[in-house]
C-alpha atoms as a PDB file:
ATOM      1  CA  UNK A   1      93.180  80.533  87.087  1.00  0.00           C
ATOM      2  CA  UNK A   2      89.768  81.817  86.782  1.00  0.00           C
ATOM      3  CA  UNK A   3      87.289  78.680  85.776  1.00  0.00           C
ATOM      4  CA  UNK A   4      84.512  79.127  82.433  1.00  0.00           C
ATOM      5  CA  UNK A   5      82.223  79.032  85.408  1.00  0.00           C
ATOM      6  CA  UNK A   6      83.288  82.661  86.436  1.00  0.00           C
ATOM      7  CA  UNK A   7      83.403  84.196  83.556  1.00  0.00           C
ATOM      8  CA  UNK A   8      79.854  83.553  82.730  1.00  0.00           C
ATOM      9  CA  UNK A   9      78.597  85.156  85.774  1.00  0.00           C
ATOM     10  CA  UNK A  10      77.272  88.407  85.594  1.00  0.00           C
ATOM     11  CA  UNK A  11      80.796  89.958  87.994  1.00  0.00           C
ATOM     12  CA  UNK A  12      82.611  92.495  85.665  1.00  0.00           C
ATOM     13  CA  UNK A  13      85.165  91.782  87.604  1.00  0.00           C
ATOM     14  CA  UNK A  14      84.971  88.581  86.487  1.00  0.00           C
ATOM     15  CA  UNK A  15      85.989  89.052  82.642  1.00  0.00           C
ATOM     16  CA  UNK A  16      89.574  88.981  81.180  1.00  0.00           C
ATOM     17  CA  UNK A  17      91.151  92.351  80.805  1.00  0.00           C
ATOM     18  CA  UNK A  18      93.264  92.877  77.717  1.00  0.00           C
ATOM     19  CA  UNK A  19      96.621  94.837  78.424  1.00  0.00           C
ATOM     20  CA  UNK A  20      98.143  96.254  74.962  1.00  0.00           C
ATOM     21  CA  UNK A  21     101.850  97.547  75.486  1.00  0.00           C
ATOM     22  CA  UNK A  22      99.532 101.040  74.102  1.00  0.00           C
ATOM     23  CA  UNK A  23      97.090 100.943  77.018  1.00  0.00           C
ATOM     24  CA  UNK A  24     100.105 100.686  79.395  1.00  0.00           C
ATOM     25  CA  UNK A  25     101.790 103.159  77.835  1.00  0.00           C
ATOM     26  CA  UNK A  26      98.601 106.046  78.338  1.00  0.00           C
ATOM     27  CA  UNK A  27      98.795 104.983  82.119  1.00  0.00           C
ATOM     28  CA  UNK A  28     102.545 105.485  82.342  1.00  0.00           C
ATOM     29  CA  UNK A  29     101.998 108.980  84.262  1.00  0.00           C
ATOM     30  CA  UNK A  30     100.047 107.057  87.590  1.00  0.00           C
ATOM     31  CA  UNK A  31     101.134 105.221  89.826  1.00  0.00           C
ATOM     32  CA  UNK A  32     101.098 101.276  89.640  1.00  0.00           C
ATOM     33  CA  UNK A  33      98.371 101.222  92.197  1.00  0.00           C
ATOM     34  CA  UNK A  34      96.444 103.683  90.712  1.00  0.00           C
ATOM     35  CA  UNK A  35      96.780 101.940  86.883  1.00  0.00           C
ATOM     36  CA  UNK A  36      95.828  98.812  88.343  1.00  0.00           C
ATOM     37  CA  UNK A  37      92.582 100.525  90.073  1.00  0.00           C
ATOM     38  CA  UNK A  38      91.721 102.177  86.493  1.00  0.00           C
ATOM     39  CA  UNK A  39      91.974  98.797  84.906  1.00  0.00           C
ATOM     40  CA  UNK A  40      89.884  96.951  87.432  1.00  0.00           C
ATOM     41  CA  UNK A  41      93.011  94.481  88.254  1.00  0.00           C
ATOM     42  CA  UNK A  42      95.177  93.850  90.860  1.00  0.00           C
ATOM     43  CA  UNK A  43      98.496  95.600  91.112  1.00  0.00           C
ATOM     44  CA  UNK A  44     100.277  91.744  90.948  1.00  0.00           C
ATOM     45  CA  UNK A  45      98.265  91.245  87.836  1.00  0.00           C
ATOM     46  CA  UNK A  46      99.105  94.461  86.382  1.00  0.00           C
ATOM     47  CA  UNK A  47     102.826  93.486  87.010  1.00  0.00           C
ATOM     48  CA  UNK A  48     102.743  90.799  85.516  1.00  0.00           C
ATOM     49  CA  UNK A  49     101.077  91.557  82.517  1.00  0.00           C
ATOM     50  CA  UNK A  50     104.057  94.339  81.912  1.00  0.00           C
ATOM     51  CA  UNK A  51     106.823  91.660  82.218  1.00  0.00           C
ATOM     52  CA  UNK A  52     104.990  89.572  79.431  1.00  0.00           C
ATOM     53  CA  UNK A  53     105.248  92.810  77.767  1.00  0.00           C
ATOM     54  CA  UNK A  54     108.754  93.439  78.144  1.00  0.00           C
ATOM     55  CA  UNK A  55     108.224  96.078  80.784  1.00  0.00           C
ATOM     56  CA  UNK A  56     110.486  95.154  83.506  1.00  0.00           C
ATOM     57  CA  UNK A  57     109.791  97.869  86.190  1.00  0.00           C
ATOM     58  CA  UNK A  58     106.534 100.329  86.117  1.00  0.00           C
ATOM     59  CA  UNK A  59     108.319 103.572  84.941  1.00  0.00           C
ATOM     60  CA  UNK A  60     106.117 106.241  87.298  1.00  0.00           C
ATOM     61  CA  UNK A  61     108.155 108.259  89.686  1.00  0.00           C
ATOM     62  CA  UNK A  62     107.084 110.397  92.478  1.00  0.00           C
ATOM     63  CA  UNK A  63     107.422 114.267  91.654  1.00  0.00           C
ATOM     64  CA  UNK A  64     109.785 115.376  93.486  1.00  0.00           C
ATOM     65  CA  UNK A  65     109.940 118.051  96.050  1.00  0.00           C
ATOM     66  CA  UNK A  66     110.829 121.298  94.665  1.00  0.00           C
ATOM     67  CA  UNK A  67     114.565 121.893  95.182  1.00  0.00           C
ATOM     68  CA  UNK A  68     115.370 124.693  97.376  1.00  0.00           C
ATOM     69  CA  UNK A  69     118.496 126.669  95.566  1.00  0.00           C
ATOM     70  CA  UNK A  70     121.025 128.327  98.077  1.00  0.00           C
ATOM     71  CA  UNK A  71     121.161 131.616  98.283  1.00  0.00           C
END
């Protein structure tokens, strides 16, 4: 836990982030990594802001490679 002490200084990083099940939902298309970079938190936080959430896995999947059809 983060004391009053470091939240007053002047460290952006510093100040609570507030996760709305709407902000997750506009980041659903990057990768956790990625979401958690955009929102200035770690990808453990972001995780566990989605389970208090009721998001139980991050729901961004790799594109796949295109499928090569037989011929």
């Amino acid at each position: 836990r983060r004391s009053t002490k470091d939240l007053r200084s002047g460290d952006p990083r510093k100040h609570p982030v507030l996760i709305t099940q709407s902000t997750l939902f506009e980041l659903f298309d990057l990768s956790l990594p990625e979401a958690s970079a955009r929102l200035g938190i770690s990808p453990t936080a972001l995780k566990s802001a989605c389970r208090k959430l009721g998001i139980d896995k991050w729901p961004y999947r790799r594109p796949d490679r295109p499928v090569q059809k037989p011929e």
